[in-house]
PDB file of N, CA and C in Angstrom:
ATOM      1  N   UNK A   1      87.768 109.893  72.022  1.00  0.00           N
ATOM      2  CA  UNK A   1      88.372 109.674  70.721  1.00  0.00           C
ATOM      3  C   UNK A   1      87.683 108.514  70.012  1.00  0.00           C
ATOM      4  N   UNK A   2      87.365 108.575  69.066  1.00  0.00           N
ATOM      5  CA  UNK A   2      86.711 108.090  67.917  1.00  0.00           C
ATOM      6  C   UNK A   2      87.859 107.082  67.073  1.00  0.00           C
ATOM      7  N   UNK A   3      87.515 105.340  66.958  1.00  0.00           N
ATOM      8  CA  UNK A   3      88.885 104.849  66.404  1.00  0.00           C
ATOM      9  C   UNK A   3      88.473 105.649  65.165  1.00  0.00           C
ATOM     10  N   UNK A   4      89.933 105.465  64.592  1.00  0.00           N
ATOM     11  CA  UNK A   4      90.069 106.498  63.449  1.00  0.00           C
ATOM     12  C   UNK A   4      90.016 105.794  62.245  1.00  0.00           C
ATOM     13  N   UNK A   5      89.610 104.542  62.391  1.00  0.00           N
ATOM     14  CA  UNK A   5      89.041 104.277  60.547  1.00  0.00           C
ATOM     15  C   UNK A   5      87.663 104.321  60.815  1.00  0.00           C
ATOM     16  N   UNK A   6      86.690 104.779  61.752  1.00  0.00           N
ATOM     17  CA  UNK A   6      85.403 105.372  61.445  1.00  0.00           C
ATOM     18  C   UNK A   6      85.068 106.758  61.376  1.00  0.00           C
ATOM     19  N   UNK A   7      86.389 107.383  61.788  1.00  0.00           N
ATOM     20  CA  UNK A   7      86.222 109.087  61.737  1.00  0.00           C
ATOM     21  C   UNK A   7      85.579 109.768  60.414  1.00  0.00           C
ATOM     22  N   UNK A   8      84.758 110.920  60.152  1.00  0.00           N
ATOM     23  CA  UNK A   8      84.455 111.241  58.959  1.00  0.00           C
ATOM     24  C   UNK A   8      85.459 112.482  59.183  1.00  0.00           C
ATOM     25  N   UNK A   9      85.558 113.553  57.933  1.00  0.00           N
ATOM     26  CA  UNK A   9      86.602 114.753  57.991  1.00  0.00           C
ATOM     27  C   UNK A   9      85.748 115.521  59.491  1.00  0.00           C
ATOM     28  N   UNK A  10      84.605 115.512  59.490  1.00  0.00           N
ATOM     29  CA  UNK A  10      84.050 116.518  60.584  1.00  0.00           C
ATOM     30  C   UNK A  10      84.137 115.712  61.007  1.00  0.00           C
ATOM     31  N   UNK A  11      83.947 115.261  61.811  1.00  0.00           N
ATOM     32  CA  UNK A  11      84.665 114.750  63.283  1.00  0.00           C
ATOM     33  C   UNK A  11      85.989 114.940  63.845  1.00  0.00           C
ATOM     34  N   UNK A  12      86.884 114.423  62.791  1.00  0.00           N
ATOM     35  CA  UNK A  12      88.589 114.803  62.813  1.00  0.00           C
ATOM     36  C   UNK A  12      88.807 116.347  62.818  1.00  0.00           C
ATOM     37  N   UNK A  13      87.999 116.679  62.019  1.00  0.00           N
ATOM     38  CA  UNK A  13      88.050 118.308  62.359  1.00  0.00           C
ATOM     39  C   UNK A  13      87.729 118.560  63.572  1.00  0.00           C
ATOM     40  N   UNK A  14      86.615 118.322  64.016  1.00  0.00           N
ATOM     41  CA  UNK A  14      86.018 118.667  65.859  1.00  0.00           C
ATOM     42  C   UNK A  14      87.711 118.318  66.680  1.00  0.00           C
ATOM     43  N   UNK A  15      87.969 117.083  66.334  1.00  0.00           N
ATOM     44  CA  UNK A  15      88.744 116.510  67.413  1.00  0.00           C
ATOM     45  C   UNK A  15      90.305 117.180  67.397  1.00  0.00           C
ATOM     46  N   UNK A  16      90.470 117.506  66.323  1.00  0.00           N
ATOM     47  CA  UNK A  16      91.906 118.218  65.781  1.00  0.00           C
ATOM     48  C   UNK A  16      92.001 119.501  66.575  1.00  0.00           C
ATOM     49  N   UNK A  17      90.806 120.693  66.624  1.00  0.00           N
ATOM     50  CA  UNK A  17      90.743 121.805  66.739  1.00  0.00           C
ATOM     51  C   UNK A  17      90.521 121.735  68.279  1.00  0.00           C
ATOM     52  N   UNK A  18      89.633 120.334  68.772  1.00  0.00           N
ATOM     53  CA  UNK A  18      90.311 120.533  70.347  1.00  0.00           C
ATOM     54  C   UNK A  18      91.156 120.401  71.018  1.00  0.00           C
ATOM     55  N   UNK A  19      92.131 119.159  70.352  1.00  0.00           N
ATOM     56  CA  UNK A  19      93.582 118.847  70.411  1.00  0.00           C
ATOM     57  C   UNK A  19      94.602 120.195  70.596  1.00  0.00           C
ATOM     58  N   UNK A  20      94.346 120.634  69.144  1.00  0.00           N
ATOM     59  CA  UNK A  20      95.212 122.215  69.033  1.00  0.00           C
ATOM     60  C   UNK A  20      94.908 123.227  69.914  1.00  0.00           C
ATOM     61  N   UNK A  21      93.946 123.135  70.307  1.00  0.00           N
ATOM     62  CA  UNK A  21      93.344 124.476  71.437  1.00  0.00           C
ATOM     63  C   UNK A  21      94.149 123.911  73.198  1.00  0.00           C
ATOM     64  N   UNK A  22      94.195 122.659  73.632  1.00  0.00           N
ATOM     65  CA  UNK A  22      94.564 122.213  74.334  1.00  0.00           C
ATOM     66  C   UNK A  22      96.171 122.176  74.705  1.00  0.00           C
ATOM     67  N   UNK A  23      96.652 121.752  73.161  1.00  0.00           N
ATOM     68  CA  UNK A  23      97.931 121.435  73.318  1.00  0.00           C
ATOM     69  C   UNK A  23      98.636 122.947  73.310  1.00  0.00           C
ATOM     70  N   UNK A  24      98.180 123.916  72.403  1.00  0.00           N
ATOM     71  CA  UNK A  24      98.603 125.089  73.011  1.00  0.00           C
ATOM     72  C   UNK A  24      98.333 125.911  74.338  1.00  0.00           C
ATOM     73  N   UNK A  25      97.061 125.746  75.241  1.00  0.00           N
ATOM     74  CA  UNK A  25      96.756 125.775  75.880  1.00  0.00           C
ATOM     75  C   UNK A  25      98.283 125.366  77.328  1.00  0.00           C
ATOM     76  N   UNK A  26      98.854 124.096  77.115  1.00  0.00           N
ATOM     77  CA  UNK A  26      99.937 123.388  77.859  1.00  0.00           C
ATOM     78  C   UNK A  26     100.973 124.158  77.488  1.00  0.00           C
ATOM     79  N   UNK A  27     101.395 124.654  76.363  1.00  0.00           N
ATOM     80  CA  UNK A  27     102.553 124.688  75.536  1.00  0.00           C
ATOM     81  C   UNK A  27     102.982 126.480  76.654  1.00  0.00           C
ATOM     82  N   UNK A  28     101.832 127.141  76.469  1.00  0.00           N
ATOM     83  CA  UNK A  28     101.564 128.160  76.995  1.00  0.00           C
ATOM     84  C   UNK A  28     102.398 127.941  78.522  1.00  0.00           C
ATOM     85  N   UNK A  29     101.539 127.500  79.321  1.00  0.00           N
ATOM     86  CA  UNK A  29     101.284 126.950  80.779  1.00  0.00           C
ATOM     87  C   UNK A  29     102.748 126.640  81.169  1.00  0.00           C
ATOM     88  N   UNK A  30     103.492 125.743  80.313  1.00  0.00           N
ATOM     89  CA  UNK A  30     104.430 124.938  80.151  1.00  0.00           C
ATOM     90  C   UNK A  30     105.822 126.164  80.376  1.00  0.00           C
ATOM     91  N   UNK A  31     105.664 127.272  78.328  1.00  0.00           N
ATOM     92  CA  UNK A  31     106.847 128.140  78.583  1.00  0.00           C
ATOM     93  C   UNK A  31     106.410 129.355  78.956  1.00  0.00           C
ATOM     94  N   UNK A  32     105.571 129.512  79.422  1.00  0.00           N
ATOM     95  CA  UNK A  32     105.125 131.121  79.576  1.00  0.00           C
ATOM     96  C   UNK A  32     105.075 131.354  81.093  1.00  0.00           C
ATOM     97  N   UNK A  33     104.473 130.643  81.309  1.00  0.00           N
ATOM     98  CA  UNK A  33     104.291 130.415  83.112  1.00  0.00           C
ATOM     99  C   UNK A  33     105.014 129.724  83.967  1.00  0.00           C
ATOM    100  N   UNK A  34     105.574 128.883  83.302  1.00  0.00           N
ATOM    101  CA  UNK A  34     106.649 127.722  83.992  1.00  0.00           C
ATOM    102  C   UNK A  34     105.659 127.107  85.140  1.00  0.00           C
ATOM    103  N   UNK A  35     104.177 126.584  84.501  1.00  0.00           N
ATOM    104  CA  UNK A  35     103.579 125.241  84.817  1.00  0.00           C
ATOM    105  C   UNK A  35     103.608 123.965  84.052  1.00  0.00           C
ATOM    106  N   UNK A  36     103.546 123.091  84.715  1.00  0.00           N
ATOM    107  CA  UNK A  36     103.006 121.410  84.453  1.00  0.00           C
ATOM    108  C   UNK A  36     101.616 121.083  84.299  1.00  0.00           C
ATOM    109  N   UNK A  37     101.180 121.193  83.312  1.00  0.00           N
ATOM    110  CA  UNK A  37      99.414 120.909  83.441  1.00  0.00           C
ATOM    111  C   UNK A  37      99.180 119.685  83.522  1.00  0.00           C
ATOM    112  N   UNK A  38     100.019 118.811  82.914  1.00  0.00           N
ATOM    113  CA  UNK A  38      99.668 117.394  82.509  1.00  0.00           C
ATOM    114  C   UNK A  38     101.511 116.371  82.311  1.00  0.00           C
ATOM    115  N   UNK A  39     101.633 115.177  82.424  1.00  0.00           N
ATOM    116  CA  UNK A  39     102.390 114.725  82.487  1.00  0.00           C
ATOM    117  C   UNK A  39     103.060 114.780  81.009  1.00  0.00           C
ATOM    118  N   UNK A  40     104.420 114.201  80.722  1.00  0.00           N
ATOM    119  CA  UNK A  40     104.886 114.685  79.601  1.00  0.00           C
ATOM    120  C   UNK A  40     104.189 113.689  78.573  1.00  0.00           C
ATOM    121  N   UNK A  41     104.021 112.358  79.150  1.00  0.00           N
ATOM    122  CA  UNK A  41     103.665 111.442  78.545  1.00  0.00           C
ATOM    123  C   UNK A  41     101.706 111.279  78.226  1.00  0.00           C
ATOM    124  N   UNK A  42     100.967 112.109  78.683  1.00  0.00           N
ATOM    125  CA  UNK A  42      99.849 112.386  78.165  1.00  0.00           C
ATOM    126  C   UNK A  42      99.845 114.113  77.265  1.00  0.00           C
ATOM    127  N   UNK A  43     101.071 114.843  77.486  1.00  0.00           N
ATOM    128  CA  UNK A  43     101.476 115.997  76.396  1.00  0.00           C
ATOM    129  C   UNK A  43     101.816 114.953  74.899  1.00  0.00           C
ATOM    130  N   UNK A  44     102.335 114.270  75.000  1.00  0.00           N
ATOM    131  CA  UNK A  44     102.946 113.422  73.994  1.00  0.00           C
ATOM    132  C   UNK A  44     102.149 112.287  73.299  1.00  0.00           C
ATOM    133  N   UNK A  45     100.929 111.630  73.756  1.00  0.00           N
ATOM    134  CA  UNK A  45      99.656 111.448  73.097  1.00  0.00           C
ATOM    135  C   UNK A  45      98.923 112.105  72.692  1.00  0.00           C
ATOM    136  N   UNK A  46      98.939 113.069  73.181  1.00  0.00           N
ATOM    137  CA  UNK A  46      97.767 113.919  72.391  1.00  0.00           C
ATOM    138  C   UNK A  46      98.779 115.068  70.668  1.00  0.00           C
ATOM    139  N   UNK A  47      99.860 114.791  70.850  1.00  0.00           N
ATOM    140  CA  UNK A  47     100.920 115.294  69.885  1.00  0.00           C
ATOM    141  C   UNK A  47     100.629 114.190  68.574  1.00  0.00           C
ATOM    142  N   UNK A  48     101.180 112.591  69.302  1.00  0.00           N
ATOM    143  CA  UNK A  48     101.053 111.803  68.450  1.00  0.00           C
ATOM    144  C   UNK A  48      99.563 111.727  67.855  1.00  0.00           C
ATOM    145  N   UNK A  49      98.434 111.778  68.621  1.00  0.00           N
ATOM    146  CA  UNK A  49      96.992 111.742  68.286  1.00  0.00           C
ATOM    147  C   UNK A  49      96.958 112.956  66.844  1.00  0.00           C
ATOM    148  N   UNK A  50      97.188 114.479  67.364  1.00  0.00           N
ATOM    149  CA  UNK A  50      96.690 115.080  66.067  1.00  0.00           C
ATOM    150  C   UNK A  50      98.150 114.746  65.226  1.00  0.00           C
ATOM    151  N   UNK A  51      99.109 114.326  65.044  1.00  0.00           N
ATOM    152  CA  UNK A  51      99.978 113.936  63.954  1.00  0.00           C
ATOM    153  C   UNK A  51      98.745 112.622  63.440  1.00  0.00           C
ATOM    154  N   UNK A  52      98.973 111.945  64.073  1.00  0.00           N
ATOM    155  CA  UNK A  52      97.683 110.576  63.067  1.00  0.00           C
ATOM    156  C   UNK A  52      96.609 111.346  62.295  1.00  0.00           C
ATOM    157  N   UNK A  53      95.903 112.541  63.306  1.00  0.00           N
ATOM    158  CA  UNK A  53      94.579 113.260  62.430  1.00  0.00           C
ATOM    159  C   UNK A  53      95.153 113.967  60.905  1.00  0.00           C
ATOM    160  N   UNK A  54      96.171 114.727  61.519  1.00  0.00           N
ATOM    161  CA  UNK A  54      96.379 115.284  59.624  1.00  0.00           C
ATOM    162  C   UNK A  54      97.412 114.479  58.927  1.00  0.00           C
ATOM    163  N   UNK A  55      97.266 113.118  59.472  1.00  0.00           N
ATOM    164  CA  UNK A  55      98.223 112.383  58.249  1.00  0.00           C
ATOM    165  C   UNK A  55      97.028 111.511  57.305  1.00  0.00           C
ATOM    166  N   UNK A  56      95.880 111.617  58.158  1.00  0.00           N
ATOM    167  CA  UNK A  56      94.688 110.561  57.557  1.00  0.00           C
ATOM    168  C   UNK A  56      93.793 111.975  56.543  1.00  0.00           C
ATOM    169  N   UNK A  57      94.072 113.170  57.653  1.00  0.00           N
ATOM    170  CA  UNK A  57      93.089 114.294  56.609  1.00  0.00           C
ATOM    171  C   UNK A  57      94.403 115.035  56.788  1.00  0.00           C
ATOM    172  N   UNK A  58      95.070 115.297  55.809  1.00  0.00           N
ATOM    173  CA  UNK A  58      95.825 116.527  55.327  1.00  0.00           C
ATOM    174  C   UNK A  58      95.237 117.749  54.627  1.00  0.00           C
ATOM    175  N   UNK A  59      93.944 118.171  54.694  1.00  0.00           N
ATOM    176  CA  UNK A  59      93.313 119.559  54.758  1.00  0.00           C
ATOM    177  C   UNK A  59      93.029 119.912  56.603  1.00  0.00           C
ATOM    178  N   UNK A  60      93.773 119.269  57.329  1.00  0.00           N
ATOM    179  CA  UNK A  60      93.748 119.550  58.404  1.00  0.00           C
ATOM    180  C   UNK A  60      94.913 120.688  58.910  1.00  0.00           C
ATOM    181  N   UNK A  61      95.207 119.919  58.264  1.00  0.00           N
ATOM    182  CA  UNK A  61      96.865 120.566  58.751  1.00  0.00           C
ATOM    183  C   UNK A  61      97.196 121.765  58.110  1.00  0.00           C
ATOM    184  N   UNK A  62      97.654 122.797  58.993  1.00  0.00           N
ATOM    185  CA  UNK A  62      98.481 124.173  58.681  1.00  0.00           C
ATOM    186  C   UNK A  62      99.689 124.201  59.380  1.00  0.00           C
ATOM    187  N   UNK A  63     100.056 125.698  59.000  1.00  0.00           N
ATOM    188  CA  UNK A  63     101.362 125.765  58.958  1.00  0.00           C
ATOM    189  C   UNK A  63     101.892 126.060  60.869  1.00  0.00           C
ATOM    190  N   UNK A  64     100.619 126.475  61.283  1.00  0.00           N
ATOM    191  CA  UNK A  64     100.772 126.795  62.515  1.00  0.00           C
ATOM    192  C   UNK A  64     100.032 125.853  63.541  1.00  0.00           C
ATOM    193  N   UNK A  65      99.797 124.474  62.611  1.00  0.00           N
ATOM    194  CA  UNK A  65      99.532 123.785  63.788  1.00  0.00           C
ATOM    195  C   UNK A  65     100.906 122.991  64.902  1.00  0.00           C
ATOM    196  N   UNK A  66     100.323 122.722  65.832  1.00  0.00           N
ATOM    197  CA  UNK A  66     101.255 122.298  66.895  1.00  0.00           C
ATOM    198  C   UNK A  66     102.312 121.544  66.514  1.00  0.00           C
ATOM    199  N   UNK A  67     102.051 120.108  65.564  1.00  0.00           N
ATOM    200  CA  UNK A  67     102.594 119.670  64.887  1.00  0.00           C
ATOM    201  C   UNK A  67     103.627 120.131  64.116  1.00  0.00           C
ATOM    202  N   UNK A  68     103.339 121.323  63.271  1.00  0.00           N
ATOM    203  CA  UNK A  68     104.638 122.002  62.012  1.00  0.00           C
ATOM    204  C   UNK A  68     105.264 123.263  63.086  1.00  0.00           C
ATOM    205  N   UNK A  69     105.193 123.542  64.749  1.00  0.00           N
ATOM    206  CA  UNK A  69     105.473 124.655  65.168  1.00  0.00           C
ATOM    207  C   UNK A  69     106.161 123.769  66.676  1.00  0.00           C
ATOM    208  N   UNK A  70     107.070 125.325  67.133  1.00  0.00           N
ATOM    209  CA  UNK A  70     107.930 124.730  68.209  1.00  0.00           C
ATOM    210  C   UNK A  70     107.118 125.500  69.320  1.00  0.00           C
ATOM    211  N   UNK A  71     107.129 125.492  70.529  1.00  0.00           N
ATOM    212  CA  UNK A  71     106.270 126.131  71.506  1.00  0.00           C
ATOM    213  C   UNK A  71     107.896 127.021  72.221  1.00  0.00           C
ATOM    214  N   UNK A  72     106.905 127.968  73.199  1.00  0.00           N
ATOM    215  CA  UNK A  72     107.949 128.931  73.827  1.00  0.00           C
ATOM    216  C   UNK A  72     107.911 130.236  72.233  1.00  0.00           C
ATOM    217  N   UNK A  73     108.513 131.255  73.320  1.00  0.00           N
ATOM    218  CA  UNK A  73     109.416 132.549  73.036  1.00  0.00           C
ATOM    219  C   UNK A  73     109.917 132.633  73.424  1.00  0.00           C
ATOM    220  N   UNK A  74     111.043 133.631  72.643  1.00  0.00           N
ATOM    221  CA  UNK A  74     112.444 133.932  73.082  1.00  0.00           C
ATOM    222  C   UNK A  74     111.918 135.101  73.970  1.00  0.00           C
ATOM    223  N   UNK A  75     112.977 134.948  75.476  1.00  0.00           N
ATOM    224  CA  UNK A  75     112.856 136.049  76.433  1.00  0.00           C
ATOM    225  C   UNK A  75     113.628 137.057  76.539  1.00  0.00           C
ATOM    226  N   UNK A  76     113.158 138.273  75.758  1.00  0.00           N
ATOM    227  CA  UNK A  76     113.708 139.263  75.386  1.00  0.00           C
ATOM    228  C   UNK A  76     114.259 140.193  76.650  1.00  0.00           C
ATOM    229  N   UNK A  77     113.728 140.056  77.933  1.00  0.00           N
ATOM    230  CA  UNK A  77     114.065 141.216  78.926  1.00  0.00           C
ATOM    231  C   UNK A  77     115.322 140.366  80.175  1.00  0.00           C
ATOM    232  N   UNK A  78     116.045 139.317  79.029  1.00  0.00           N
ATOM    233  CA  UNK A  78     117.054 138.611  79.914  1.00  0.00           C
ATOM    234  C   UNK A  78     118.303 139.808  79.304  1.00  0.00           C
ATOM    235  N   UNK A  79     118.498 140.441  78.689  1.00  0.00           N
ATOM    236  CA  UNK A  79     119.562 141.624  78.565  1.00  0.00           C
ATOM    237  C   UNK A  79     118.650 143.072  77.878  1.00  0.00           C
ATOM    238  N   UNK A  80     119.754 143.853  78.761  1.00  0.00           N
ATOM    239  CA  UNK A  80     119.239 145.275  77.633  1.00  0.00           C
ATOM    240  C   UNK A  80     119.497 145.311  76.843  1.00  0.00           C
ATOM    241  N   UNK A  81     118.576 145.969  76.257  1.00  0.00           N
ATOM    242  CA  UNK A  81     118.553 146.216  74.188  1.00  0.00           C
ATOM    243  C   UNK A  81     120.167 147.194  74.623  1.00  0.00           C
ATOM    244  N   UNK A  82     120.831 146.975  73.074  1.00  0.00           N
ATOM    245  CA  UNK A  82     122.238 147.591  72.466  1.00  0.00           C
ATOM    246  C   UNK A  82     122.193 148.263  71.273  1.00  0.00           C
ATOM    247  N   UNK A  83     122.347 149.029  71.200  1.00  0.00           N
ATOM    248  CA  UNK A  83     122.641 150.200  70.195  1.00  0.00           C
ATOM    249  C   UNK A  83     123.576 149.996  69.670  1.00  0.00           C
ATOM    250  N   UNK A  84     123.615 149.432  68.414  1.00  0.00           N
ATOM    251  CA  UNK A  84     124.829 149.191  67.124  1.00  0.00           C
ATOM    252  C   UNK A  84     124.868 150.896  66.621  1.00  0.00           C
ATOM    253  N   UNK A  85     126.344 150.937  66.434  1.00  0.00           N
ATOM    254  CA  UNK A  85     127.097 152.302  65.280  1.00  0.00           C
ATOM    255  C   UNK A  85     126.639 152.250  64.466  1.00  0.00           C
TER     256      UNK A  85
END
């Protein structure tokens, strides 16, 4: 990581898009698989890290980054589907 008052947008871009690839990467691991990749407290720096990246570049940020999104799905095959009248 690059301190961030020398970052240029490409760089923050490089570093954002590995952040996001990673942190979903866990998020996955985390509700999909019911693994631990990493402690909660290095999940939670690298959260706070890209929140700092698109608060300094806000053309970073979308709607589906980690940041504006909740991780997990809902587990649909915990009841059978029901047929409403």
């Amino acid at each position: 990581m690059a301190d961030t008052e020398d970052l240029t947008l490409e760089q923050a871009g490089a570093e954002s898009g590995d952040l996001t690839t990673r942190i979903l990467e866990l998020r996955d691991a985390y509700y999909e698989r019911d693994e631990v990749l990493v402690a909660d407290a290095e999940y939670d720096l690298m959260i706070r890290r890209l929140e700092e990246l698109e608060r300094l570049f806000p053309e970073l940020q979308s709607q589906d980054s980690p940041t504006q999104t909740v991780g997990g799905r809902a587990d649909n095959t915990l009841f059978a589907p029901v047929r409403h009248a």
